[in-house]
PDB file of N, CA and C in Angstrom:
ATOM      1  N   UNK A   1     169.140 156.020  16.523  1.00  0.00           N
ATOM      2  CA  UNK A   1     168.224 155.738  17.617  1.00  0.00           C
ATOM      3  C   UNK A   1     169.032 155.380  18.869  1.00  0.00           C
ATOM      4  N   UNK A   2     168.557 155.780  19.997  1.00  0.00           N
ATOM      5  CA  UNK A   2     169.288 155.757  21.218  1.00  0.00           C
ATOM      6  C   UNK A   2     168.999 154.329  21.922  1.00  0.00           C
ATOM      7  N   UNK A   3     169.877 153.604  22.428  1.00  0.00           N
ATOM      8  CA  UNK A   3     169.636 152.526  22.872  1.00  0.00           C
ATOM      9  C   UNK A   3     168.665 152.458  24.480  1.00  0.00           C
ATOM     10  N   UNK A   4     167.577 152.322  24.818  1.00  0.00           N
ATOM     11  CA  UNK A   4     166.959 151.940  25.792  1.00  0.00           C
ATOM     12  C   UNK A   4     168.188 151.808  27.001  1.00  0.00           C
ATOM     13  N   UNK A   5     168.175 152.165  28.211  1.00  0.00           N
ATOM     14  CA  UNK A   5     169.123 152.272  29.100  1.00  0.00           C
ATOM     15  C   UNK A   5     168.580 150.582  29.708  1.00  0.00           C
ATOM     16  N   UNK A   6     169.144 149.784  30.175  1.00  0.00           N
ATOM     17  CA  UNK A   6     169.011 148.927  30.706  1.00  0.00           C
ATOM     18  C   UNK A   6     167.965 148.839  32.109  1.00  0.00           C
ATOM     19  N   UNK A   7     167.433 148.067  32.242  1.00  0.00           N
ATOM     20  CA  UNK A   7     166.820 147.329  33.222  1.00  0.00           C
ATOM     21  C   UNK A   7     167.451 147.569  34.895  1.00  0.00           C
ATOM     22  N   UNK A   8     167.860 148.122  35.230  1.00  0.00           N
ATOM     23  CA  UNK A   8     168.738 147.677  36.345  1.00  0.00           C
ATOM     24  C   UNK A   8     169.218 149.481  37.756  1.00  0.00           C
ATOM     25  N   UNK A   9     169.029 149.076  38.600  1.00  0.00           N
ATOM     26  CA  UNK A   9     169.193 150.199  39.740  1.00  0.00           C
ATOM     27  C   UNK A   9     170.854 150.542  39.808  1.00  0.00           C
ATOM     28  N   UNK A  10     171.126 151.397  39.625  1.00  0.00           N
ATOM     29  CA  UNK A  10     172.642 151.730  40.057  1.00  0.00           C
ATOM     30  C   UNK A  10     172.722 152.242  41.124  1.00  0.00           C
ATOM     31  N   UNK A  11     171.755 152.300  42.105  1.00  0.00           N
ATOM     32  CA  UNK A  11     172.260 152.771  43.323  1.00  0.00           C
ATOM     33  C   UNK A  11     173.185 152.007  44.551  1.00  0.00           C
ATOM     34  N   UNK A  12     173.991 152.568  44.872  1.00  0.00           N
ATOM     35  CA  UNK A  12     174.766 151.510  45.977  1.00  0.00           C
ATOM     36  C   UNK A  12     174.251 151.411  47.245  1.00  0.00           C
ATOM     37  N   UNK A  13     174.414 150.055  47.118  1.00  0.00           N
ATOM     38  CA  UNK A  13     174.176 149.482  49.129  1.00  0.00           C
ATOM     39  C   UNK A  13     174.283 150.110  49.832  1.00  0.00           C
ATOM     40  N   UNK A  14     175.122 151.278  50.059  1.00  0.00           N
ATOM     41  CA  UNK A  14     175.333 152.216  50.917  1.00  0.00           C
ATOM     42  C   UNK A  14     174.480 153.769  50.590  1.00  0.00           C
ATOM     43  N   UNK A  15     174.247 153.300  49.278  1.00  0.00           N
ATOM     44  CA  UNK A  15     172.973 154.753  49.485  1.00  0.00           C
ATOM     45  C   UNK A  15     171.582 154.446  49.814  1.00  0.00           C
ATOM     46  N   UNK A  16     171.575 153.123  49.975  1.00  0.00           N
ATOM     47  CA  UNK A  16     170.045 152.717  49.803  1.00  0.00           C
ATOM     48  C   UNK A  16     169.451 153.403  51.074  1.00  0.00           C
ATOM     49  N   UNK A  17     170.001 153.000  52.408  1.00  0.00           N
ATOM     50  CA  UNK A  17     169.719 153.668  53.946  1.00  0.00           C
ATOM     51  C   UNK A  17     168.280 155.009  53.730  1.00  0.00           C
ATOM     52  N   UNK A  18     170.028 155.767  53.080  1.00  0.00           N
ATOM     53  CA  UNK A  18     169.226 157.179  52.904  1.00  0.00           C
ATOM     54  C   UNK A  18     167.940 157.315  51.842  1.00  0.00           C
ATOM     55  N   UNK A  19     168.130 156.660  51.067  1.00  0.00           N
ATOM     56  CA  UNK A  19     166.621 156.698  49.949  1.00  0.00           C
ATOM     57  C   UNK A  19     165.339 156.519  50.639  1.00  0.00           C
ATOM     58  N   UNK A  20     165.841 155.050  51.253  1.00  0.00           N
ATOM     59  CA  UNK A  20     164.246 154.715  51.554  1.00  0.00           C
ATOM     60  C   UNK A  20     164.038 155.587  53.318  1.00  0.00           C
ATOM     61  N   UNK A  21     164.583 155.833  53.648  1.00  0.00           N
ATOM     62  CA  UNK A  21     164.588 157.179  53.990  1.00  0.00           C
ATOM     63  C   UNK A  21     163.674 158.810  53.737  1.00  0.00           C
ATOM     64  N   UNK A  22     164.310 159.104  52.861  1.00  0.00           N
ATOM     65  CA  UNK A  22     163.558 160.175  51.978  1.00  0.00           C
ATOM     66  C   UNK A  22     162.098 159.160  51.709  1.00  0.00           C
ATOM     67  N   UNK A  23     162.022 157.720  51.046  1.00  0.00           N
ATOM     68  CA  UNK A  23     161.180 157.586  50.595  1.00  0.00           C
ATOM     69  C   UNK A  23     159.761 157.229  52.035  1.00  0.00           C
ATOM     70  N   UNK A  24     160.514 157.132  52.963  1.00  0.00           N
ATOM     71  CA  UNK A  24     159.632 157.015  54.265  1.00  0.00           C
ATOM     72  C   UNK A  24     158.812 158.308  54.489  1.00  0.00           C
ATOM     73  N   UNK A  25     159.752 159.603  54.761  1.00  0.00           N
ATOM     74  CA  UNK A  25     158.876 160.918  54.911  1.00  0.00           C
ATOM     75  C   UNK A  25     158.027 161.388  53.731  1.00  0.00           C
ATOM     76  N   UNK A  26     158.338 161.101  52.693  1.00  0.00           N
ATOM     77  CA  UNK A  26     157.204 161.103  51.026  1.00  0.00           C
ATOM     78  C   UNK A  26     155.880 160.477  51.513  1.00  0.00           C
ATOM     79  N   UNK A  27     156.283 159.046  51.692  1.00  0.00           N
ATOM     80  CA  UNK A  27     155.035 158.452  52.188  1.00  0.00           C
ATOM     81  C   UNK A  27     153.853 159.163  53.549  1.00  0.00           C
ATOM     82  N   UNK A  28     154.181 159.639  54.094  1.00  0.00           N
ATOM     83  CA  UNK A  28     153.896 160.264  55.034  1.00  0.00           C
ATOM     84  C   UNK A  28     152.588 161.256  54.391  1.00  0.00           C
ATOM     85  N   UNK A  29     152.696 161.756  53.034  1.00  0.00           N
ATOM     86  CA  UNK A  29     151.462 162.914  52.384  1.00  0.00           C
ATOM     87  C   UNK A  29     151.181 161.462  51.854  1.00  0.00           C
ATOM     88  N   UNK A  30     151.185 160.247  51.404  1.00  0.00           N
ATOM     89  CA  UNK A  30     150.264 159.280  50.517  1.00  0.00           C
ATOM     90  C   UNK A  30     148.499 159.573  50.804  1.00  0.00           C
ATOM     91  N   UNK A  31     148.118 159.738  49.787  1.00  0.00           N
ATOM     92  CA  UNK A  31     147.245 159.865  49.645  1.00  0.00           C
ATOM     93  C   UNK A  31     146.355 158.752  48.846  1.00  0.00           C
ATOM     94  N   UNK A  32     146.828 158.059  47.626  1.00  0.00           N
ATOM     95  CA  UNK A  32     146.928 156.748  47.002  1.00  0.00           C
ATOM     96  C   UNK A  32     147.973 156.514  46.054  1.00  0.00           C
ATOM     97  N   UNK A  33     147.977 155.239  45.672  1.00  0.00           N
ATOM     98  CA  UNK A  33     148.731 154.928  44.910  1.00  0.00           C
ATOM     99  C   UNK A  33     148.051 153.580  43.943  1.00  0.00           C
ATOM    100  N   UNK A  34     148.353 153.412  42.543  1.00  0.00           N
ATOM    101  CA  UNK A  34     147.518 152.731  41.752  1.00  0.00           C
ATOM    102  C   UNK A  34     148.749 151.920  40.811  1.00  0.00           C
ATOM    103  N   UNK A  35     148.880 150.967  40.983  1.00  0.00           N
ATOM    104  CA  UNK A  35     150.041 150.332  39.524  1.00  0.00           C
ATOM    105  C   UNK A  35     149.296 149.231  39.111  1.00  0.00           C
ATOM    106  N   UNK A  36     149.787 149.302  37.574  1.00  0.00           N
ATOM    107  CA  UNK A  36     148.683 148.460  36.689  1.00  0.00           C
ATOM    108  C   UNK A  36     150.355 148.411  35.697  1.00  0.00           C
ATOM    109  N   UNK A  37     150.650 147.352  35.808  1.00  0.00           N
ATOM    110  CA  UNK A  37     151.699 146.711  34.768  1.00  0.00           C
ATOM    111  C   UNK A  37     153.094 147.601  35.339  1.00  0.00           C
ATOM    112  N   UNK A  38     153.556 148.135  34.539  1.00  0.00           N
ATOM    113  CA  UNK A  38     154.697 149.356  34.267  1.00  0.00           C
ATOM    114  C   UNK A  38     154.449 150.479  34.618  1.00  0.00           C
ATOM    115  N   UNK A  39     153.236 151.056  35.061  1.00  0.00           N
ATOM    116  CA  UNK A  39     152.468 152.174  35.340  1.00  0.00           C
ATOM    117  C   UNK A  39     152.140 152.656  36.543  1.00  0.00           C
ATOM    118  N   UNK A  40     152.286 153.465  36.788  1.00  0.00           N
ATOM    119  CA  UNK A  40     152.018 153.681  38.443  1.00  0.00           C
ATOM    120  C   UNK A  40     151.101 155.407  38.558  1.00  0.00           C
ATOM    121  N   UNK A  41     150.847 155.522  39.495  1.00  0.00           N
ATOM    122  CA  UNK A  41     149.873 156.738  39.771  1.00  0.00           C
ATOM    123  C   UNK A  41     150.053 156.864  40.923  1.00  0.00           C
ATOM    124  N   UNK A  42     150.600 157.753  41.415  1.00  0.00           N
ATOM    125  CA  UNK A  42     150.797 157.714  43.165  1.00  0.00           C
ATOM    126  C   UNK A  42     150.394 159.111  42.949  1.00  0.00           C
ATOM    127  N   UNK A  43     149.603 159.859  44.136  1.00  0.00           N
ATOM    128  CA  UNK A  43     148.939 160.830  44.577  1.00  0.00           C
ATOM    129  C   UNK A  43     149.520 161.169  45.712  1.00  0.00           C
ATOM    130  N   UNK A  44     149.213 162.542  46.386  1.00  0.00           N
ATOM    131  CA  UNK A  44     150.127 163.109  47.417  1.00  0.00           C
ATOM    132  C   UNK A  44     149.239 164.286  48.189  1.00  0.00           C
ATOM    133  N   UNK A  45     149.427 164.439  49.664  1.00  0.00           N
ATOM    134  CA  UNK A  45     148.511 165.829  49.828  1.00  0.00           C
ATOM    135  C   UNK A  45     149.711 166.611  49.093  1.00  0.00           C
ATOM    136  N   UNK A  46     149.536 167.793  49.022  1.00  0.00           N
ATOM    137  CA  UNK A  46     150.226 169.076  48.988  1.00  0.00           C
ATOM    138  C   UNK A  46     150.549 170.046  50.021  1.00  0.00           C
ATOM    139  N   UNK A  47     151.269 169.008  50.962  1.00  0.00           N
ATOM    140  CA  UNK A  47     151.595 169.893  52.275  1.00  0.00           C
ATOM    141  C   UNK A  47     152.810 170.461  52.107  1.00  0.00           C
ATOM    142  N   UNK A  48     153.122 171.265  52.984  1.00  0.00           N
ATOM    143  CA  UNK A  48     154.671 172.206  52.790  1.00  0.00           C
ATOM    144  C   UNK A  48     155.630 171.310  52.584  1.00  0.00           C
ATOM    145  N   UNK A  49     156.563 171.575  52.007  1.00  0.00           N
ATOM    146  CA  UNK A  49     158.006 170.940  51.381  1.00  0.00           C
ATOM    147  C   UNK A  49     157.739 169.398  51.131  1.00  0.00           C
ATOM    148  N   UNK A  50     156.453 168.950  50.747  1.00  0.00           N
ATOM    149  CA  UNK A  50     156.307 168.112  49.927  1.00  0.00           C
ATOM    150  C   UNK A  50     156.621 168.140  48.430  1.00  0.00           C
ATOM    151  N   UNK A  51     156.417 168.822  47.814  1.00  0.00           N
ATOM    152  CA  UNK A  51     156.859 168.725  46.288  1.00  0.00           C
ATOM    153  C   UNK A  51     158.146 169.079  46.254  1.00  0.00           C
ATOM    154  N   UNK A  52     159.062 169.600  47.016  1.00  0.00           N
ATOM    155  CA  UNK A  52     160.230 169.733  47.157  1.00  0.00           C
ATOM    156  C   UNK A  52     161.091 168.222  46.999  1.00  0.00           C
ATOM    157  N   UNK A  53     160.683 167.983  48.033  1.00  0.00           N
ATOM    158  CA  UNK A  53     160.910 166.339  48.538  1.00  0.00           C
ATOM    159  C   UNK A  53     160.202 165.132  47.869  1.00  0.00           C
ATOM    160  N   UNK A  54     159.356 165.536  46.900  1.00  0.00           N
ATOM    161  CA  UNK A  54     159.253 164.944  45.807  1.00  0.00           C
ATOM    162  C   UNK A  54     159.922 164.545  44.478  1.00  0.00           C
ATOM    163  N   UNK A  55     160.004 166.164  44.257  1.00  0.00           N
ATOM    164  CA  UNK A  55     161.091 166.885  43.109  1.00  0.00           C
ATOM    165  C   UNK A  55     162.473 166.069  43.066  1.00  0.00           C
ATOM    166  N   UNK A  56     163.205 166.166  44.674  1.00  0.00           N
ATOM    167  CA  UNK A  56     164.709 165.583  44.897  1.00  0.00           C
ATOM    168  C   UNK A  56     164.211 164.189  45.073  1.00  0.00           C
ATOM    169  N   UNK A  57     163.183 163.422  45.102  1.00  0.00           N
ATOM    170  CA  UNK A  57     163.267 161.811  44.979  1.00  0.00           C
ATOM    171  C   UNK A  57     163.135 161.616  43.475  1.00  0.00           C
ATOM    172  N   UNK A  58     162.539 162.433  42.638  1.00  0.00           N
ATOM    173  CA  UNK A  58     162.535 162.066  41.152  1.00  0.00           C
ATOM    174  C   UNK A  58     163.923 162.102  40.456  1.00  0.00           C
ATOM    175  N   UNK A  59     164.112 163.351  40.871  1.00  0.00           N
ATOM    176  CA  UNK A  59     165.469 163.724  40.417  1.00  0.00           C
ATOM    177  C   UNK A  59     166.677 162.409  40.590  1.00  0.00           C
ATOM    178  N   UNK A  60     166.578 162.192  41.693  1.00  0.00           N
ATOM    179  CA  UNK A  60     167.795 160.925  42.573  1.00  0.00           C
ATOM    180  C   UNK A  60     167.303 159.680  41.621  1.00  0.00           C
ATOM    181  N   UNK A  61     165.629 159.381  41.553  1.00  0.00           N
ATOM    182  CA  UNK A  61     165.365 157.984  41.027  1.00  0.00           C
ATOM    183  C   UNK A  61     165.831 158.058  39.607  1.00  0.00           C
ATOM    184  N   UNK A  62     165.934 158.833  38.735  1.00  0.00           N
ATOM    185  CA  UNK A  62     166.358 159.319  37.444  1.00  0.00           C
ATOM    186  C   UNK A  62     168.010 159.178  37.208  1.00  0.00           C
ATOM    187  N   UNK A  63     168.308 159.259  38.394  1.00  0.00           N
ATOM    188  CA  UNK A  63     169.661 158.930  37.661  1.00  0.00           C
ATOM    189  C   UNK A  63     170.400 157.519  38.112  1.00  0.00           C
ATOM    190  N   UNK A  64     169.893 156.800  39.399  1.00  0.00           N
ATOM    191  CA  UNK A  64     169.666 155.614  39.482  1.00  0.00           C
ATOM    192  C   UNK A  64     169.264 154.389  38.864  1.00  0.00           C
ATOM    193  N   UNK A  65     167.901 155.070  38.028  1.00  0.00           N
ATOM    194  CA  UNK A  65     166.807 154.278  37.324  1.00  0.00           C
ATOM    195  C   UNK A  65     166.377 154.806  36.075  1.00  0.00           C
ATOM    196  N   UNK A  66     167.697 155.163  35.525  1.00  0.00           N
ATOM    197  CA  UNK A  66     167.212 155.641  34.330  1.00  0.00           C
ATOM    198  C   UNK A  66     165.916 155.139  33.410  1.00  0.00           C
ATOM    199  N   UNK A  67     165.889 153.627  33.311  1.00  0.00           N
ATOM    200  CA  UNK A  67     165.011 153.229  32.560  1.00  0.00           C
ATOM    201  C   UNK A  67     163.632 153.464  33.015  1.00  0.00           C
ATOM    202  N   UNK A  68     163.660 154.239  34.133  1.00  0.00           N
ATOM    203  CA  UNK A  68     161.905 154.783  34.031  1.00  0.00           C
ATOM    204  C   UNK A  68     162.060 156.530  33.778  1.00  0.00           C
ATOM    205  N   UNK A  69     160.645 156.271  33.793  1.00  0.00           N
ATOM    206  CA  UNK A  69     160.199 157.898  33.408  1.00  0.00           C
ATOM    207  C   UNK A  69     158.983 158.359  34.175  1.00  0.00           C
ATOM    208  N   UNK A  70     159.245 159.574  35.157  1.00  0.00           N
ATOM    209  CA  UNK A  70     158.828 159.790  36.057  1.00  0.00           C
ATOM    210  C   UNK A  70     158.206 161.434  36.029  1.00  0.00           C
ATOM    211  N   UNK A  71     157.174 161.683  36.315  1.00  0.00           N
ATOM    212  CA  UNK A  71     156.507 162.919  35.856  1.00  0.00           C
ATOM    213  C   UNK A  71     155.794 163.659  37.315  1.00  0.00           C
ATOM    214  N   UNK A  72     156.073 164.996  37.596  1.00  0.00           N
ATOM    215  CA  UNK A  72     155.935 165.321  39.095  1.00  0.00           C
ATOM    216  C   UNK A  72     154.498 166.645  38.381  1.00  0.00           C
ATOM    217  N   UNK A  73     153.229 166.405  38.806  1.00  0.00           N
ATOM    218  CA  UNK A  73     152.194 167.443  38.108  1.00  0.00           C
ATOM    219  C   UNK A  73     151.571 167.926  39.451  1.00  0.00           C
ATOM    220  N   UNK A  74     150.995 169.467  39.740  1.00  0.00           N
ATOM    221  CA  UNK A  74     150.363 169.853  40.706  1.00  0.00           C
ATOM    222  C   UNK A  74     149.497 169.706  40.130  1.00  0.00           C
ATOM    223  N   UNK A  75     148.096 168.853  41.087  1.00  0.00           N
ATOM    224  CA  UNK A  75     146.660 169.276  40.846  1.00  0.00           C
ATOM    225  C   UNK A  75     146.325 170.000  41.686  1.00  0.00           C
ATOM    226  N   UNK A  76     144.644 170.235  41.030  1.00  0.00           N
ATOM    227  CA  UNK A  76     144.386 171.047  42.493  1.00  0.00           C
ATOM    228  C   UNK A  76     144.120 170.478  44.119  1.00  0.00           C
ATOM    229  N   UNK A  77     144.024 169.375  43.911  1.00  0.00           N
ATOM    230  CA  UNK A  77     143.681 168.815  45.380  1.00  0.00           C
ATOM    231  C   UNK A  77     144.860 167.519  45.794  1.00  0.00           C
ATOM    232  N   UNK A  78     145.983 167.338  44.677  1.00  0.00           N
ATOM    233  CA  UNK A  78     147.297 166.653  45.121  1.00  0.00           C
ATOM    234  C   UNK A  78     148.337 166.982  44.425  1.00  0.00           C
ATOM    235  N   UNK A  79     149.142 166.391  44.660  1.00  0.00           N
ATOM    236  CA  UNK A  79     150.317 166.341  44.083  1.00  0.00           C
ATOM    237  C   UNK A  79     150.421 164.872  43.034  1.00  0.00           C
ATOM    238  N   UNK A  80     150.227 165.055  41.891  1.00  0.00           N
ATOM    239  CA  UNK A  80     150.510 163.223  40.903  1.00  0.00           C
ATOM    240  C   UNK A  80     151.405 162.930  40.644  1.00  0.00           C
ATOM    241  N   UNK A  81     152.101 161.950  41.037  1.00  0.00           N
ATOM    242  CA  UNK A  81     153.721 161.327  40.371  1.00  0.00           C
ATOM    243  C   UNK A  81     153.392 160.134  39.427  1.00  0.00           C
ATOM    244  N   UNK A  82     153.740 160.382  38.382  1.00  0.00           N
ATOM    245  CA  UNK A  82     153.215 159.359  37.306  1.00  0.00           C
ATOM    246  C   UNK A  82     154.565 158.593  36.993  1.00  0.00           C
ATOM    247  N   UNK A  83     154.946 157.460  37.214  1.00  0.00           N
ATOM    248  CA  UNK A  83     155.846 156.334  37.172  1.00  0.00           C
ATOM    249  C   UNK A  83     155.595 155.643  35.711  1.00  0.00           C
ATOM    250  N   UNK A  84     156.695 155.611  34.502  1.00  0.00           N
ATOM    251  CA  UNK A  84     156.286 154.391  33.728  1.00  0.00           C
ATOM    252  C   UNK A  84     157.671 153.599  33.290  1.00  0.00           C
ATOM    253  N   UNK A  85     157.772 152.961  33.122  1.00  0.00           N
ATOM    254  CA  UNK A  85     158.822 152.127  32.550  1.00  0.00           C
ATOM    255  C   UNK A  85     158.367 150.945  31.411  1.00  0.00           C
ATOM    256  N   UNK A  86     159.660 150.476  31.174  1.00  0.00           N
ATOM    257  CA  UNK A  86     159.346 149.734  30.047  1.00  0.00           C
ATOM    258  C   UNK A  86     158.809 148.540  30.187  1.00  0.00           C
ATOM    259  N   UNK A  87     158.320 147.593  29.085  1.00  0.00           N
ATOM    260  CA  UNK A  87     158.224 146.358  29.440  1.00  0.00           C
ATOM    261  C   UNK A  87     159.170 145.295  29.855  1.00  0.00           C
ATOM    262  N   UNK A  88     159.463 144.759  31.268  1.00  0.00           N
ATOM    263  CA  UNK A  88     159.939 144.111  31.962  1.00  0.00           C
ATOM    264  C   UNK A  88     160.524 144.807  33.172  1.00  0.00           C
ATOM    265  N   UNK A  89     160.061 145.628  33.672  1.00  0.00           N
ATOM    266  CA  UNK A  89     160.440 146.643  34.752  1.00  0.00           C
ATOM    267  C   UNK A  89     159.214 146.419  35.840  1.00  0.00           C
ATOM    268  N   UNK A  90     157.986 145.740  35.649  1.00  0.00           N
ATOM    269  CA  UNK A  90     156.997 145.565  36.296  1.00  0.00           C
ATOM    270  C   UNK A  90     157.144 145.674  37.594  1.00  0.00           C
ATOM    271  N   UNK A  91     158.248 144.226  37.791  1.00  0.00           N
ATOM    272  CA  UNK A  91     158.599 144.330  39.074  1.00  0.00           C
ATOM    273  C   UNK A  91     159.567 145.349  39.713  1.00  0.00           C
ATOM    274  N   UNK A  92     160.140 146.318  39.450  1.00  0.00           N
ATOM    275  CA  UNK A  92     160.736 147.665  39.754  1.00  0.00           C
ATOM    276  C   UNK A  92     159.920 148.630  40.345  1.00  0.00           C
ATOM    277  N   UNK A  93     158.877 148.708  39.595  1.00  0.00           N
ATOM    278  CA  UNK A  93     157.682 149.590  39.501  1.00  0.00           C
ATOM    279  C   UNK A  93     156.983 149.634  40.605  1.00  0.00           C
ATOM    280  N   UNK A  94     156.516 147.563  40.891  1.00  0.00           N
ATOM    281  CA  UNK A  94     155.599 147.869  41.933  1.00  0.00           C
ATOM    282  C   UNK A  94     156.741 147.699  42.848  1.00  0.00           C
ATOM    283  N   UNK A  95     158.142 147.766  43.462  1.00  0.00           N
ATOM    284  CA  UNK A  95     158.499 147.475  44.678  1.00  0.00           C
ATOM    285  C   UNK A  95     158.705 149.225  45.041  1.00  0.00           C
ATOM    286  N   UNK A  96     159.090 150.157  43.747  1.00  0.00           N
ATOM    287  CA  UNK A  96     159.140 151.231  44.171  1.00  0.00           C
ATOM    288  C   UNK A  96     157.798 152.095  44.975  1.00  0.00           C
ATOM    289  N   UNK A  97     156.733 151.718  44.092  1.00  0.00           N
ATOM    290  CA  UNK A  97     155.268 152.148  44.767  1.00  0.00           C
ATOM    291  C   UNK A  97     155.018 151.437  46.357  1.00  0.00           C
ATOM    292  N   UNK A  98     155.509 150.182  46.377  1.00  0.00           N
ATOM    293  CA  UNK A  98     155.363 149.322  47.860  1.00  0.00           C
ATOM    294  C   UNK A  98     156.176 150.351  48.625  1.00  0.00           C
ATOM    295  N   UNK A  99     157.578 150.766  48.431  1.00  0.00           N
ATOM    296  CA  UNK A  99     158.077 151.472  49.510  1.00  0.00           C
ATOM    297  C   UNK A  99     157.824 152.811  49.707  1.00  0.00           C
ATOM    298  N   UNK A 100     156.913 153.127  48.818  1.00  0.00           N
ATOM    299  CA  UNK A 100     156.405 154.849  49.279  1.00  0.00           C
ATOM    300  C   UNK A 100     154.906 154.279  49.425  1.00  0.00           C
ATOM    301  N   UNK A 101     154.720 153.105  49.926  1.00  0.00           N
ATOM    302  CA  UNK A 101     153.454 152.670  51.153  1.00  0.00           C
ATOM    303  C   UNK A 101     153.431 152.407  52.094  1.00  0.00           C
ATOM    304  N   UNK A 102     155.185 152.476  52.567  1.00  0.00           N
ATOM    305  CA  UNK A 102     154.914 152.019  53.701  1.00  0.00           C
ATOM    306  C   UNK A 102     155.319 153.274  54.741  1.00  0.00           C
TER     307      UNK A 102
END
């Protein structure tokens, strides 16, 4: 059995700039966003090179944040990014959903 990756962001101080960055123009299609524990539901229009720029924030948060698990689905009327992590990541969860609100 594979050990659970730890709790914790590996991204450096010096990449952060650019993330929340990317994570500023994401916010920009918000459409809603819902977190309930570890869980998150963020919604998106489906405007041009949005799921692109979705795609490369999952991708980046994945290897940063391994310990979540992050799911990119077209509907027909958004784009769903489904956020979950483990128990004690709560607070990860909602600061990541806070900064693709603002």
């Amino acid at each position: 059995m594979t050990p659970e990756p730890p709790i914790a962001c590996t991204l450096s101080g010096a990449e952060r700039p650019a993330r929340r960055a990317e994570m500023t123009v994401i916010a920009r299609d918000l459409v809603s966003a819902e977190t309930h524990a570890a869980h998150a539901v963020v919604r998106l229009r489906p405007a041009a090179g949005t799921r692109e720029r979705v795609a490369a924030f999952v991708a980046a948060e994945s290897r940063c944040c391994a310990f979540l698990r992050m799911q990119l689905r077209e509907d027909p009327d958004a784009l769903t990014l489904t956020i979950d992590g483990p128990a004690g990541s709560e607070p990860v969860v909602r600061e990541l959903v806070a900064a693709l609100e603002r």
